[in-house]
PDB file of N, CA and C in Angstrom:
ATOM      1  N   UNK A   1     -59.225 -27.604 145.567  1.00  0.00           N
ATOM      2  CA  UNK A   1     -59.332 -26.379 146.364  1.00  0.00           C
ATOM      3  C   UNK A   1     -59.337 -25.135 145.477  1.00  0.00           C
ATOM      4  N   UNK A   2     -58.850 -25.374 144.103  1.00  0.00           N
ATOM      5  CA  UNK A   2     -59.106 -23.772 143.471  1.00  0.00           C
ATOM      6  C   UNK A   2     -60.193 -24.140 142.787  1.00  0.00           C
ATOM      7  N   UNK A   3     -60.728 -22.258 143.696  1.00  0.00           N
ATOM      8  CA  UNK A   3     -61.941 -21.992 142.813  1.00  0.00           C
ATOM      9  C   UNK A   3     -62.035 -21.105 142.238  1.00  0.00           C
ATOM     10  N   UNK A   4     -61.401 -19.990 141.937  1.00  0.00           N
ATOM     11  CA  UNK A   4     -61.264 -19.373 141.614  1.00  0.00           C
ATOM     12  C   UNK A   4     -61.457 -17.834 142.514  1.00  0.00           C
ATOM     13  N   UNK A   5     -61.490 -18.022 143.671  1.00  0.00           N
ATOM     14  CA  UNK A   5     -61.866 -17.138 144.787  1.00  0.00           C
ATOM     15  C   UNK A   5     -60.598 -16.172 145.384  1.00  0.00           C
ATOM     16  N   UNK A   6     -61.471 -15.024 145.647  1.00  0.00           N
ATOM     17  CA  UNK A   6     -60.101 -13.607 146.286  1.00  0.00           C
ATOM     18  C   UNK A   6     -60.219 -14.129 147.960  1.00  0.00           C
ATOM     19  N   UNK A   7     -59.611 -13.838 148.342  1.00  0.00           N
ATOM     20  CA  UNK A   7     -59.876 -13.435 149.903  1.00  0.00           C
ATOM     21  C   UNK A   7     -59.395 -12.376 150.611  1.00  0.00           C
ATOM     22  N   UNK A   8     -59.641 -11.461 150.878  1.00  0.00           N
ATOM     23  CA  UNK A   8     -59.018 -10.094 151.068  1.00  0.00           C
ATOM     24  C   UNK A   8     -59.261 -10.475 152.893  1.00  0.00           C
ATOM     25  N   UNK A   9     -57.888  -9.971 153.579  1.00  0.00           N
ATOM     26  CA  UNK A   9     -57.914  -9.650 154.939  1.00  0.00           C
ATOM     27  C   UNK A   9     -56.810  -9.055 155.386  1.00  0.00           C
ATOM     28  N   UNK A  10     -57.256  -8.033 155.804  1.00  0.00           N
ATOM     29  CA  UNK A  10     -55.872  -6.844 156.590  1.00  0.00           C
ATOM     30  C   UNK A  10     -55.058  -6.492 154.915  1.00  0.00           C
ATOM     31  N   UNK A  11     -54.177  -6.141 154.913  1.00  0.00           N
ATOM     32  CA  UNK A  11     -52.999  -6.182 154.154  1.00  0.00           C
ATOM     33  C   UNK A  11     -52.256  -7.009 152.869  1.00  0.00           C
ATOM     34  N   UNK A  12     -53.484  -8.540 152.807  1.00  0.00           N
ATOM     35  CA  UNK A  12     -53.233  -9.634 152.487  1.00  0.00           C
ATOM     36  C   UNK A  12     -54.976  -9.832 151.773  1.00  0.00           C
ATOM     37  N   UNK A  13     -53.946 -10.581 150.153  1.00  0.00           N
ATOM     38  CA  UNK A  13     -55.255 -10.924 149.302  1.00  0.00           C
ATOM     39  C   UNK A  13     -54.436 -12.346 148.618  1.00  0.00           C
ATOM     40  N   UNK A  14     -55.798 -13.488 149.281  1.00  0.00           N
ATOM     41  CA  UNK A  14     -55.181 -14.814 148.877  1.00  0.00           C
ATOM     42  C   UNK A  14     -55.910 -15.434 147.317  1.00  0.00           C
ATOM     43  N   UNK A  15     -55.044 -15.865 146.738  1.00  0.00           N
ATOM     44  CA  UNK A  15     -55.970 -15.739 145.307  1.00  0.00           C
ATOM     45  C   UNK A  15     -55.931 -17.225 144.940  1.00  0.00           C
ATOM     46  N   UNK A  16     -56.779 -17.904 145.044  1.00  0.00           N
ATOM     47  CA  UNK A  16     -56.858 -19.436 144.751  1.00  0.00           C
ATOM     48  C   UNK A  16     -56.873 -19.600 143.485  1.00  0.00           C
ATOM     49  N   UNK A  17     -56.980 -19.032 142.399  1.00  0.00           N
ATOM     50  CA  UNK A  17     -56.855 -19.070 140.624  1.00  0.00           C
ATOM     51  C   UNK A  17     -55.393 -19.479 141.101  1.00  0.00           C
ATOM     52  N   UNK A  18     -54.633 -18.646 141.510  1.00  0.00           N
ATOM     53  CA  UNK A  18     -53.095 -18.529 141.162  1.00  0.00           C
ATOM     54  C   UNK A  18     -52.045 -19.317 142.647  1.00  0.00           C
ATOM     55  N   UNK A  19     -52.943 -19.700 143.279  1.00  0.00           N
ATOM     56  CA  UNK A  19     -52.515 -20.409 144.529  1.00  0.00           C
ATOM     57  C   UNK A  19     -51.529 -19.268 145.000  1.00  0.00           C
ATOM     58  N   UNK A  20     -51.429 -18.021 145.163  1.00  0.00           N
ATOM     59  CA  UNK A  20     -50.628 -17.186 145.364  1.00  0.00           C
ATOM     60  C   UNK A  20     -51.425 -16.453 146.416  1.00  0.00           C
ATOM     61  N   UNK A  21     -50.410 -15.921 147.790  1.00  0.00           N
ATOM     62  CA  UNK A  21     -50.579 -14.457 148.846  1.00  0.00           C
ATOM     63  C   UNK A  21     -50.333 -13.419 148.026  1.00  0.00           C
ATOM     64  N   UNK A  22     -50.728 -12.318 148.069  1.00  0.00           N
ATOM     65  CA  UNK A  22     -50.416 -10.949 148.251  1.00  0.00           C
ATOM     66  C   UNK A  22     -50.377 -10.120 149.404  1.00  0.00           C
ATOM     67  N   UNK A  23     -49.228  -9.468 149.728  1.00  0.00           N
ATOM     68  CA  UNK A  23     -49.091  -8.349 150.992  1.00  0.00           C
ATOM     69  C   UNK A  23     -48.777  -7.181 149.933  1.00  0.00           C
ATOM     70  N   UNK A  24     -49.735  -6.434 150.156  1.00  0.00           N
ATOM     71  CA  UNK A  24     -50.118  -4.886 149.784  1.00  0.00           C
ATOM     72  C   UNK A  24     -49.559  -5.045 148.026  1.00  0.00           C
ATOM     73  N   UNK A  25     -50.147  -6.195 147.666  1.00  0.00           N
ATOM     74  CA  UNK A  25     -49.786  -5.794 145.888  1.00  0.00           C
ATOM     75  C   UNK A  25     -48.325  -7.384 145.561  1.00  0.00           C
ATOM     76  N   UNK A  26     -47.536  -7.107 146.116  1.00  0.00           N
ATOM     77  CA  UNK A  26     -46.880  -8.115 146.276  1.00  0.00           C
ATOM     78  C   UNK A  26     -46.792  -9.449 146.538  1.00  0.00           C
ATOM     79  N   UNK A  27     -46.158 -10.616 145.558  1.00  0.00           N
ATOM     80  CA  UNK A  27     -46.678 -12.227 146.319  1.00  0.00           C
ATOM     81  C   UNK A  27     -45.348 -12.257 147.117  1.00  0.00           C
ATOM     82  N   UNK A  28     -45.680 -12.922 148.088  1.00  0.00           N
ATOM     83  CA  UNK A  28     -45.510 -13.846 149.406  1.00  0.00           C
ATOM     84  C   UNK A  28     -45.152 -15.192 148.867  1.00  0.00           C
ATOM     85  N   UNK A  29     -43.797 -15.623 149.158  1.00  0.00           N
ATOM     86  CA  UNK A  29     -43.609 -16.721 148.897  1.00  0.00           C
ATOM     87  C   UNK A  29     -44.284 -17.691 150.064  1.00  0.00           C
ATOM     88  N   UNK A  30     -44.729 -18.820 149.676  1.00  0.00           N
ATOM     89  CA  UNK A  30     -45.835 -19.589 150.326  1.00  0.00           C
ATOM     90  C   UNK A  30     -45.315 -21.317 150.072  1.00  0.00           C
ATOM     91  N   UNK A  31     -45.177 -21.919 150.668  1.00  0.00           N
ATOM     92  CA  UNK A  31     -44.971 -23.348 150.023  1.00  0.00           C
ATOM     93  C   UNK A  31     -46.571 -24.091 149.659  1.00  0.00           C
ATOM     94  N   UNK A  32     -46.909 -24.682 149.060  1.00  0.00           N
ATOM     95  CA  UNK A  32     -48.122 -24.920 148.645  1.00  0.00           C
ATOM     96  C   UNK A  32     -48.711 -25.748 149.617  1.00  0.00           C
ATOM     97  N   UNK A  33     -48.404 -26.626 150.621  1.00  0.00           N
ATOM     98  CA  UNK A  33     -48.579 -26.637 152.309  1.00  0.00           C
ATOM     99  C   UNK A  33     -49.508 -25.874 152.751  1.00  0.00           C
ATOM    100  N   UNK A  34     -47.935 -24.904 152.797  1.00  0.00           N
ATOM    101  CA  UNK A  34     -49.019 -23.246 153.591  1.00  0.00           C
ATOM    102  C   UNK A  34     -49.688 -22.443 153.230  1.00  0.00           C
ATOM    103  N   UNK A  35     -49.658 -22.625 151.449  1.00  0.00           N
ATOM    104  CA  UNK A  35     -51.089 -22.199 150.822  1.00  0.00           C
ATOM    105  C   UNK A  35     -52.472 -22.898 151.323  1.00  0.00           C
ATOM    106  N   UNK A  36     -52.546 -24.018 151.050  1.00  0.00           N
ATOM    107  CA  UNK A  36     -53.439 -24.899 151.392  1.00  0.00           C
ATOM    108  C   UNK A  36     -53.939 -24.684 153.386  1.00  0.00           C
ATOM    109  N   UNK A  37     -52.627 -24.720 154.106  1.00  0.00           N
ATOM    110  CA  UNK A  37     -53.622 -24.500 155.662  1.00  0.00           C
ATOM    111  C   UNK A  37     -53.911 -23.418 155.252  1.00  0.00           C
ATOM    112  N   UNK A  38     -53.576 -22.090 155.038  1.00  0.00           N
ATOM    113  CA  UNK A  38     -54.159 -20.935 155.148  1.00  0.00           C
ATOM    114  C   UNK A  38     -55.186 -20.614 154.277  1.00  0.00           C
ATOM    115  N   UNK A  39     -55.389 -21.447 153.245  1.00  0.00           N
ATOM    116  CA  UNK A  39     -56.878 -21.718 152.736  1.00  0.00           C
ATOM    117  C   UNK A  39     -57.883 -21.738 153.422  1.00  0.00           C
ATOM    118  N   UNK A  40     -57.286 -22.989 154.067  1.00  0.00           N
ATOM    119  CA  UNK A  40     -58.683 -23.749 154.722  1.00  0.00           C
ATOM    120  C   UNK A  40     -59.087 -22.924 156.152  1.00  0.00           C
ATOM    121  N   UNK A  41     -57.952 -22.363 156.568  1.00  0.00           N
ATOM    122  CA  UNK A  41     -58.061 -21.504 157.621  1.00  0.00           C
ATOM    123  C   UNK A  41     -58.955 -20.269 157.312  1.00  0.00           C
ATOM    124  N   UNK A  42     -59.050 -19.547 156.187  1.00  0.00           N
ATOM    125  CA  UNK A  42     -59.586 -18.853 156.040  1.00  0.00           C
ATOM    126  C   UNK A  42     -60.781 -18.790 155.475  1.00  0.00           C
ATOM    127  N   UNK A  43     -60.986 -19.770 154.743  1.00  0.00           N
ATOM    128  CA  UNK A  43     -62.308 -20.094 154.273  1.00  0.00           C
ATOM    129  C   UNK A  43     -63.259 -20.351 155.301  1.00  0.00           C
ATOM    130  N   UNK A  44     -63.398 -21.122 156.602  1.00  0.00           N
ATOM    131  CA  UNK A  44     -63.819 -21.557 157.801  1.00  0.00           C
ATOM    132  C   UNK A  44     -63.196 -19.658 158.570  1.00  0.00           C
ATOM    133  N   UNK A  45     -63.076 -19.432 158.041  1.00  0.00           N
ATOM    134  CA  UNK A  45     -62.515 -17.934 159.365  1.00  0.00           C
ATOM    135  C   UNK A  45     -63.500 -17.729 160.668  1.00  0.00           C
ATOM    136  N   UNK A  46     -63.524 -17.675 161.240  1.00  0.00           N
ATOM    137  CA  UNK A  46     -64.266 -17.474 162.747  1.00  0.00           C
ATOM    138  C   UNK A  46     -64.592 -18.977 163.429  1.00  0.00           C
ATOM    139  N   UNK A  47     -64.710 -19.883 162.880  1.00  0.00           N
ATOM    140  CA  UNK A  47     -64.585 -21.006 163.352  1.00  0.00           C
ATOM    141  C   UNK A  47     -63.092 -21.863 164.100  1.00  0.00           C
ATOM    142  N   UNK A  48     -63.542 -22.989 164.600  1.00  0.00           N
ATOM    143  CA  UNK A  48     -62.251 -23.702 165.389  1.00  0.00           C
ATOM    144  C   UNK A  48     -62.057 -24.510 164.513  1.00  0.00           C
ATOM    145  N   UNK A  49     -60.957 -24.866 163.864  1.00  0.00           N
ATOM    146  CA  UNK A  49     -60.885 -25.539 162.146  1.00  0.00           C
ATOM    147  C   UNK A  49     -59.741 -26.634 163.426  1.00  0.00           C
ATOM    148  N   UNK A  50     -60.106 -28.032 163.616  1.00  0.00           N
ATOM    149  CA  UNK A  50     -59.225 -28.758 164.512  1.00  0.00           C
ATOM    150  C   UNK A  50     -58.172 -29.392 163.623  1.00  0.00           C
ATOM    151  N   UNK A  51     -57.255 -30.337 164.331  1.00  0.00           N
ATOM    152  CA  UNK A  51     -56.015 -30.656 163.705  1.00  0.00           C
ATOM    153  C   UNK A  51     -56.209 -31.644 162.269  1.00  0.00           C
ATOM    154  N   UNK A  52     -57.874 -32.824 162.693  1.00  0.00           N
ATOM    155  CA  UNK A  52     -58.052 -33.557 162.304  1.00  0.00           C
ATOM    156  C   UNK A  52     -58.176 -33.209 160.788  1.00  0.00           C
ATOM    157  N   UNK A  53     -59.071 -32.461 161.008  1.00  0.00           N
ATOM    158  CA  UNK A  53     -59.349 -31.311 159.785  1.00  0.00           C
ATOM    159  C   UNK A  53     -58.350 -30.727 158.588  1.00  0.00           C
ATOM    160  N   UNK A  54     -57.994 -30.150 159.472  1.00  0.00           N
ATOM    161  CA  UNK A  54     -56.000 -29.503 158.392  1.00  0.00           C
ATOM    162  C   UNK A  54     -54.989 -31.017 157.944  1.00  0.00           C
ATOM    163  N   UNK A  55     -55.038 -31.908 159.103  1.00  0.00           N
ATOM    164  CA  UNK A  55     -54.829 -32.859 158.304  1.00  0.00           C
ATOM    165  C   UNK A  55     -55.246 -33.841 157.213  1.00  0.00           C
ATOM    166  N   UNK A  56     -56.451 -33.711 157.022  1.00  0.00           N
ATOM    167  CA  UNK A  56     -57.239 -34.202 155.970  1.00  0.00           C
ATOM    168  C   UNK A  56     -57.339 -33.671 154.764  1.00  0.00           C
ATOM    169  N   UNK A  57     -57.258 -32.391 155.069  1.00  0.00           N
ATOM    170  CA  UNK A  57     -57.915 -31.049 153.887  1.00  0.00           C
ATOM    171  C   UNK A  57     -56.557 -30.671 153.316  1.00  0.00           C
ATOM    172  N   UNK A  58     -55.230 -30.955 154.230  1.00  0.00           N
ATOM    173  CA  UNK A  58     -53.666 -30.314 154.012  1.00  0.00           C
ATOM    174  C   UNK A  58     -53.131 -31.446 153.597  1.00  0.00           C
ATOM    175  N   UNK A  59     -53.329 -32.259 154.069  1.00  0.00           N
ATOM    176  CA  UNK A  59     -52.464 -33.409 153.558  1.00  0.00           C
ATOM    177  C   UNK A  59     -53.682 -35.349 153.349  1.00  0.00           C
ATOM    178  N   UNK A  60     -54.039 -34.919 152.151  1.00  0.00           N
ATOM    179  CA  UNK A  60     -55.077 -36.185 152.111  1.00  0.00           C
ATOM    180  C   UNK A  60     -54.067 -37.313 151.498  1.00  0.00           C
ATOM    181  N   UNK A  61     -55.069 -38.488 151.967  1.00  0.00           N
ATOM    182  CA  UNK A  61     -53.635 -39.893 151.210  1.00  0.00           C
ATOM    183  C   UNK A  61     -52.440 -39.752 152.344  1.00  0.00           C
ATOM    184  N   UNK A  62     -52.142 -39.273 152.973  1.00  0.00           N
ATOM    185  CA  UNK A  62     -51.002 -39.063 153.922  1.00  0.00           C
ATOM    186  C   UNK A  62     -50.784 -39.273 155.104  1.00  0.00           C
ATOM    187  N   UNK A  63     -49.634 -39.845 155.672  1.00  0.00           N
ATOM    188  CA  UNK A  63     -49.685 -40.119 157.051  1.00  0.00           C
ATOM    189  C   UNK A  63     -48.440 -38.784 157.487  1.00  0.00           C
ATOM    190  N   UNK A  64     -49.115 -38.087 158.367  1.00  0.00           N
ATOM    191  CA  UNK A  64     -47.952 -37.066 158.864  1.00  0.00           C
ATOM    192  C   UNK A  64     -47.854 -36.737 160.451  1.00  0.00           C
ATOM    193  N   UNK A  65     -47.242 -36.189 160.164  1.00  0.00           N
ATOM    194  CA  UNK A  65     -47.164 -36.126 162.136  1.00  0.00           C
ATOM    195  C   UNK A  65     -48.168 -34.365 162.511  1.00  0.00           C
ATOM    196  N   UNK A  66     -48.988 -34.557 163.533  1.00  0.00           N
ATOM    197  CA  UNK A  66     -48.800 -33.067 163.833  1.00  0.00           C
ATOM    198  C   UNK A  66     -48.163 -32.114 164.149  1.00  0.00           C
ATOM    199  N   UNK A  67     -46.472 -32.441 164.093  1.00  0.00           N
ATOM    200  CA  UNK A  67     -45.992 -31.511 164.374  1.00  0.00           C
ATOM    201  C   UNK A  67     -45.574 -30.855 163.004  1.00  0.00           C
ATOM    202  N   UNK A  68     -45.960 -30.910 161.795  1.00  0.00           N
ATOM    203  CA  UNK A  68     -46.282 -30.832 160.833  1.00  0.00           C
ATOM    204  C   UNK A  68     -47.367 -29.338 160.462  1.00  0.00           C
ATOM    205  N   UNK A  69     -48.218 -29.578 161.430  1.00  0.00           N
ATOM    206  CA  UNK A  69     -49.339 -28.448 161.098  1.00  0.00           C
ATOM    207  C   UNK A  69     -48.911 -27.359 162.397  1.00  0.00           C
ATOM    208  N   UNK A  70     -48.229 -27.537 163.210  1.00  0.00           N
ATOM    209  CA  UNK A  70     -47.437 -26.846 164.091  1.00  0.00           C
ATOM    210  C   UNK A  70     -46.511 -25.889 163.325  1.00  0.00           C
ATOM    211  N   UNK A  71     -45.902 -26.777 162.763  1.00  0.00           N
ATOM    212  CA  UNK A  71     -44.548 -26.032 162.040  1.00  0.00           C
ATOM    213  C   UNK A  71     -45.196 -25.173 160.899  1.00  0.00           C
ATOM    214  N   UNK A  72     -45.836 -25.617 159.973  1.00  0.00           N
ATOM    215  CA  UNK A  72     -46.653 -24.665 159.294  1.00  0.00           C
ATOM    216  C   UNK A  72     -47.614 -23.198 159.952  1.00  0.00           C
ATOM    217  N   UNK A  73     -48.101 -23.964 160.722  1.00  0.00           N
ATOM    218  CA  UNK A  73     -48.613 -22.633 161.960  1.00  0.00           C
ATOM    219  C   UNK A  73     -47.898 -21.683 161.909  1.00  0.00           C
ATOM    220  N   UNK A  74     -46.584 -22.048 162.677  1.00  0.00           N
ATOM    221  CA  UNK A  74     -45.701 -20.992 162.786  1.00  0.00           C
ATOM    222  C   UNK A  74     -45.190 -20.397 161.608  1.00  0.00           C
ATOM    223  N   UNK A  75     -44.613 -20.894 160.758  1.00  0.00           N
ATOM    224  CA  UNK A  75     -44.328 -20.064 159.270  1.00  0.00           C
ATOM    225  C   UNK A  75     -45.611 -19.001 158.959  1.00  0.00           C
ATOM    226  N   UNK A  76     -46.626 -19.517 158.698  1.00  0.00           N
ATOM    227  CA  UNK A  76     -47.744 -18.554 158.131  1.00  0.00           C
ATOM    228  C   UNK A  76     -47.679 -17.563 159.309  1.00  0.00           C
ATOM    229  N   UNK A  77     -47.541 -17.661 160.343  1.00  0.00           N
ATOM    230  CA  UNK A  77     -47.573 -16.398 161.698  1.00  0.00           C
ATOM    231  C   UNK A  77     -46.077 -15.893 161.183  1.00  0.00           C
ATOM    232  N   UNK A  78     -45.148 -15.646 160.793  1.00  0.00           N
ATOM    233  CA  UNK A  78     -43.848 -14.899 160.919  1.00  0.00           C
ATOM    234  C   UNK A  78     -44.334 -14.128 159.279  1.00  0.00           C
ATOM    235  N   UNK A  79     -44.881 -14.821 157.963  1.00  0.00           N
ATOM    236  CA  UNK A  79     -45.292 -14.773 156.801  1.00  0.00           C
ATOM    237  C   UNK A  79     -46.197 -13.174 157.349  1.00  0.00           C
ATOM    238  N   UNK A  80     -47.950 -13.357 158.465  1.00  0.00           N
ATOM    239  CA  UNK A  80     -48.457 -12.493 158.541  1.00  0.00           C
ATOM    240  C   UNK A  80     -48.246 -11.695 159.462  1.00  0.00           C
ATOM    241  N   UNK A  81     -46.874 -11.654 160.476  1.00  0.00           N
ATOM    242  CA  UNK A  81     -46.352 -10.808 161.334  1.00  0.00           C
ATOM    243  C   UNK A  81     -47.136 -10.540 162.030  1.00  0.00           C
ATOM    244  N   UNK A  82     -47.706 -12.223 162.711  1.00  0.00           N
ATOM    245  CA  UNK A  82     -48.597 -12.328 163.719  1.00  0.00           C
ATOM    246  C   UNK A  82     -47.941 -13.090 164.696  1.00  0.00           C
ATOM    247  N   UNK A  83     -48.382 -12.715 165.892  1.00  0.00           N
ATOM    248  CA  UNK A  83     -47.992 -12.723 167.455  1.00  0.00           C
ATOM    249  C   UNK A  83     -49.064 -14.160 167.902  1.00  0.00           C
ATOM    250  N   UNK A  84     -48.540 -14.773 168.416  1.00  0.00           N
ATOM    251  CA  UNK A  84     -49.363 -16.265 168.496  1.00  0.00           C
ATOM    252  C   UNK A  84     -49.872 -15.895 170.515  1.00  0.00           C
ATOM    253  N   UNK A  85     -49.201 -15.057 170.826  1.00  0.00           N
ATOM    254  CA  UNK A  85     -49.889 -14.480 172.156  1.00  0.00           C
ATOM    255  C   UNK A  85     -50.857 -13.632 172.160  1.00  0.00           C
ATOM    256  N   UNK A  86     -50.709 -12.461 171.186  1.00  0.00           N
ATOM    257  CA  UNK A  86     -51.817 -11.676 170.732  1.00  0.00           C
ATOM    258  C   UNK A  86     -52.010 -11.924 169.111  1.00  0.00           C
ATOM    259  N   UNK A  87     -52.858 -12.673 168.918  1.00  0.00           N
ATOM    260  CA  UNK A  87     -52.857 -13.159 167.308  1.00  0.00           C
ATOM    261  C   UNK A  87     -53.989 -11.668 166.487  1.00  0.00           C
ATOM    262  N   UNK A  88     -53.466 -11.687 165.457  1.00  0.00           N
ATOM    263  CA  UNK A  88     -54.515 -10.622 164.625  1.00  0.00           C
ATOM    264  C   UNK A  88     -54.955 -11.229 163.764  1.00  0.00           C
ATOM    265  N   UNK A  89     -53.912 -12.688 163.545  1.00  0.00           N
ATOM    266  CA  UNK A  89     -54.561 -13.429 162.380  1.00  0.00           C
ATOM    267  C   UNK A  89     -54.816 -15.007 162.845  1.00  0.00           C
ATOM    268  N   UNK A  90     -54.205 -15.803 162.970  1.00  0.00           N
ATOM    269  CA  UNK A  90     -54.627 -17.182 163.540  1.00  0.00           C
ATOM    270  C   UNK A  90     -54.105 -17.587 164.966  1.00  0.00           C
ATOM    271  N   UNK A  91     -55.763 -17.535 165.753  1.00  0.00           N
ATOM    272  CA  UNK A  91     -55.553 -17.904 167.811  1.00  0.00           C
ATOM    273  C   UNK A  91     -55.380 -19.248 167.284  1.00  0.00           C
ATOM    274  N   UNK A  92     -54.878 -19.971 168.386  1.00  0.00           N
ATOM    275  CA  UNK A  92     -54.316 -21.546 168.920  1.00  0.00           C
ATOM    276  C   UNK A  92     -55.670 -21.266 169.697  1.00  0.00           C
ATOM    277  N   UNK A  93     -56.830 -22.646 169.803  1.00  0.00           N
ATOM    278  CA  UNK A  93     -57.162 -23.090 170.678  1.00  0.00           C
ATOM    279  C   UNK A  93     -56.578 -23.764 171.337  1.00  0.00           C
ATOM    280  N   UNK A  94     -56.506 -23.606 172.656  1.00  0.00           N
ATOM    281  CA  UNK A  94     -55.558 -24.770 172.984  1.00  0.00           C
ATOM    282  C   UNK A  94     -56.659 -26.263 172.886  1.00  0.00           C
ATOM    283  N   UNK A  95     -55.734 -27.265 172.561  1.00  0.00           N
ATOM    284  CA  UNK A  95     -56.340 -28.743 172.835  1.00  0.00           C
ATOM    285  C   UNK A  95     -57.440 -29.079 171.781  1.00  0.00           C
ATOM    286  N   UNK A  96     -57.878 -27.705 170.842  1.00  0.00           N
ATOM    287  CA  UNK A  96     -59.403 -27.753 170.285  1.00  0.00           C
ATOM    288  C   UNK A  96     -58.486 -27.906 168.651  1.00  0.00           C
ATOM    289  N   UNK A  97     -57.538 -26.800 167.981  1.00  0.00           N
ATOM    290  CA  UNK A  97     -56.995 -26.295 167.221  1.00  0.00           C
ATOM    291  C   UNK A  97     -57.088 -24.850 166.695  1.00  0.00           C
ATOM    292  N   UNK A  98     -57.151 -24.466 165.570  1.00  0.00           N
ATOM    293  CA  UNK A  98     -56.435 -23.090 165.154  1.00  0.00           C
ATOM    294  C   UNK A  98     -58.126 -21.984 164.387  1.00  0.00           C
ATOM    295  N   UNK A  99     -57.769 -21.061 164.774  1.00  0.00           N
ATOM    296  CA  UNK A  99     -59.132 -20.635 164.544  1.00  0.00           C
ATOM    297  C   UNK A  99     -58.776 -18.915 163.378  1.00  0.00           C
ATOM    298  N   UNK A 100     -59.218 -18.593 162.564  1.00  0.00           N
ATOM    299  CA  UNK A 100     -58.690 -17.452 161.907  1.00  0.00           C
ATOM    300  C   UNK A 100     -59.497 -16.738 162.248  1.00  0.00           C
ATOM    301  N   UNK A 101     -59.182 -15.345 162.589  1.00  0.00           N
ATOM    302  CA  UNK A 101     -60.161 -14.556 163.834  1.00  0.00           C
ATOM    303  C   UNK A 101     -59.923 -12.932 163.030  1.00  0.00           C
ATOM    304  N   UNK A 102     -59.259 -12.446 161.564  1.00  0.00           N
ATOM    305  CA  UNK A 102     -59.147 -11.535 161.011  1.00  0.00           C
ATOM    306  C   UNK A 102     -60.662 -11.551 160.253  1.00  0.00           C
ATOM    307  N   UNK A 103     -61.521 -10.891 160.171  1.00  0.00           N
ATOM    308  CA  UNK A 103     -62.198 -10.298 159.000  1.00  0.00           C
ATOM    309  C   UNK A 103     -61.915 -10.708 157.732  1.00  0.00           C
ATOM    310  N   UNK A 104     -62.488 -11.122 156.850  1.00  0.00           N
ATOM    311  CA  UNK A 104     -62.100 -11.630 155.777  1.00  0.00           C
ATOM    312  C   UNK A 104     -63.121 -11.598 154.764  1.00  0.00           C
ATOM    313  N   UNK A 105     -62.975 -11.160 153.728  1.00  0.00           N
ATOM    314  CA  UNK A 105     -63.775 -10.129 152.186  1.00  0.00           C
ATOM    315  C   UNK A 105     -63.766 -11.557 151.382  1.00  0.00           C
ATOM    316  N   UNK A 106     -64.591 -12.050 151.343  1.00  0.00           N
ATOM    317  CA  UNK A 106     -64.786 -13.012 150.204  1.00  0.00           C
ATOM    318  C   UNK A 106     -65.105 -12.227 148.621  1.00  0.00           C
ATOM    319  N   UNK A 107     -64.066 -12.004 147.635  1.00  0.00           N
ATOM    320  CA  UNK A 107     -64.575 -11.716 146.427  1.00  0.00           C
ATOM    321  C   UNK A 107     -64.643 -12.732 145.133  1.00  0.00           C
ATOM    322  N   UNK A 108     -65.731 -13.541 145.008  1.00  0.00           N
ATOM    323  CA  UNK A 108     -66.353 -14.558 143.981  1.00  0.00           C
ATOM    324  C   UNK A 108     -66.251 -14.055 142.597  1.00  0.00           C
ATOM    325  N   UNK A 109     -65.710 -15.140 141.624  1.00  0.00           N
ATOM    326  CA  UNK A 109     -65.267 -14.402 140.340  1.00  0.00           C
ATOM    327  C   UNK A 109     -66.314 -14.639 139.646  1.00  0.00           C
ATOM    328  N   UNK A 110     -66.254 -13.869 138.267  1.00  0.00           N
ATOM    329  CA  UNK A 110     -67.785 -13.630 137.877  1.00  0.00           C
ATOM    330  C   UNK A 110     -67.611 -14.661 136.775  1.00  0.00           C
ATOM    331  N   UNK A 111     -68.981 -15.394 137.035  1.00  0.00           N
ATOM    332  CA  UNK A 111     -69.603 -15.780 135.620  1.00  0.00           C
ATOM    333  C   UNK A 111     -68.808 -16.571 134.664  1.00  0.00           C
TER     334      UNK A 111
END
């Protein structure tokens, strides 16, 4: 998963060189879990990214439960001081899965 890629959205710049968040300049402690969903969440951004998915891409080789990508859900929402009723950063489909619905700046490193 690192490619060396920025991802700038709202307040927050995710830096896959360094597997590290930033909020306004600052890292975000992240467990490498919730680096990884919020990767994949954001890389797919405007799309319905389903459970099957985050479990494959979050946890490969692994047998886990979904309440697993639940519980991670929720951490990354308290992390981006997002409201899972009014989300700014990741809606719940219901029944479908999790969809990242912020704007998001792809900056590709050079060369």
């Amino acid at each position: 998963m690192n490619d060396g890629h920025l991802y700038r959205f709202g307040a927050f710049a995710l830096r896959t060189d360094e597997n590290v968040l930033h909020r306004d300049g600052k890292a975000v402690p992240l467990t490498p879990k919730m680096f990884d969903m919020l990767l994949v969440l954001v890389k797919k951004h405007g799309q319905i990214v389903d459970k099957d998915t985050l479990l494959n891409e979050v946890w490969p080789d692994s047998f886990v439960e979904e309440g697993n990508i639940t519980f991670n859900i929720r951490q990354l929402r308290k992390i981006l001081d997002d409201d899972a009723q009014s989300p700014t950063y990741i809606e719940t489909v219901p029944r479908r899965g999790y969809r990242f619905i912020a704007e998001v700046v792809e900056v590709k490193p050079d060369p």
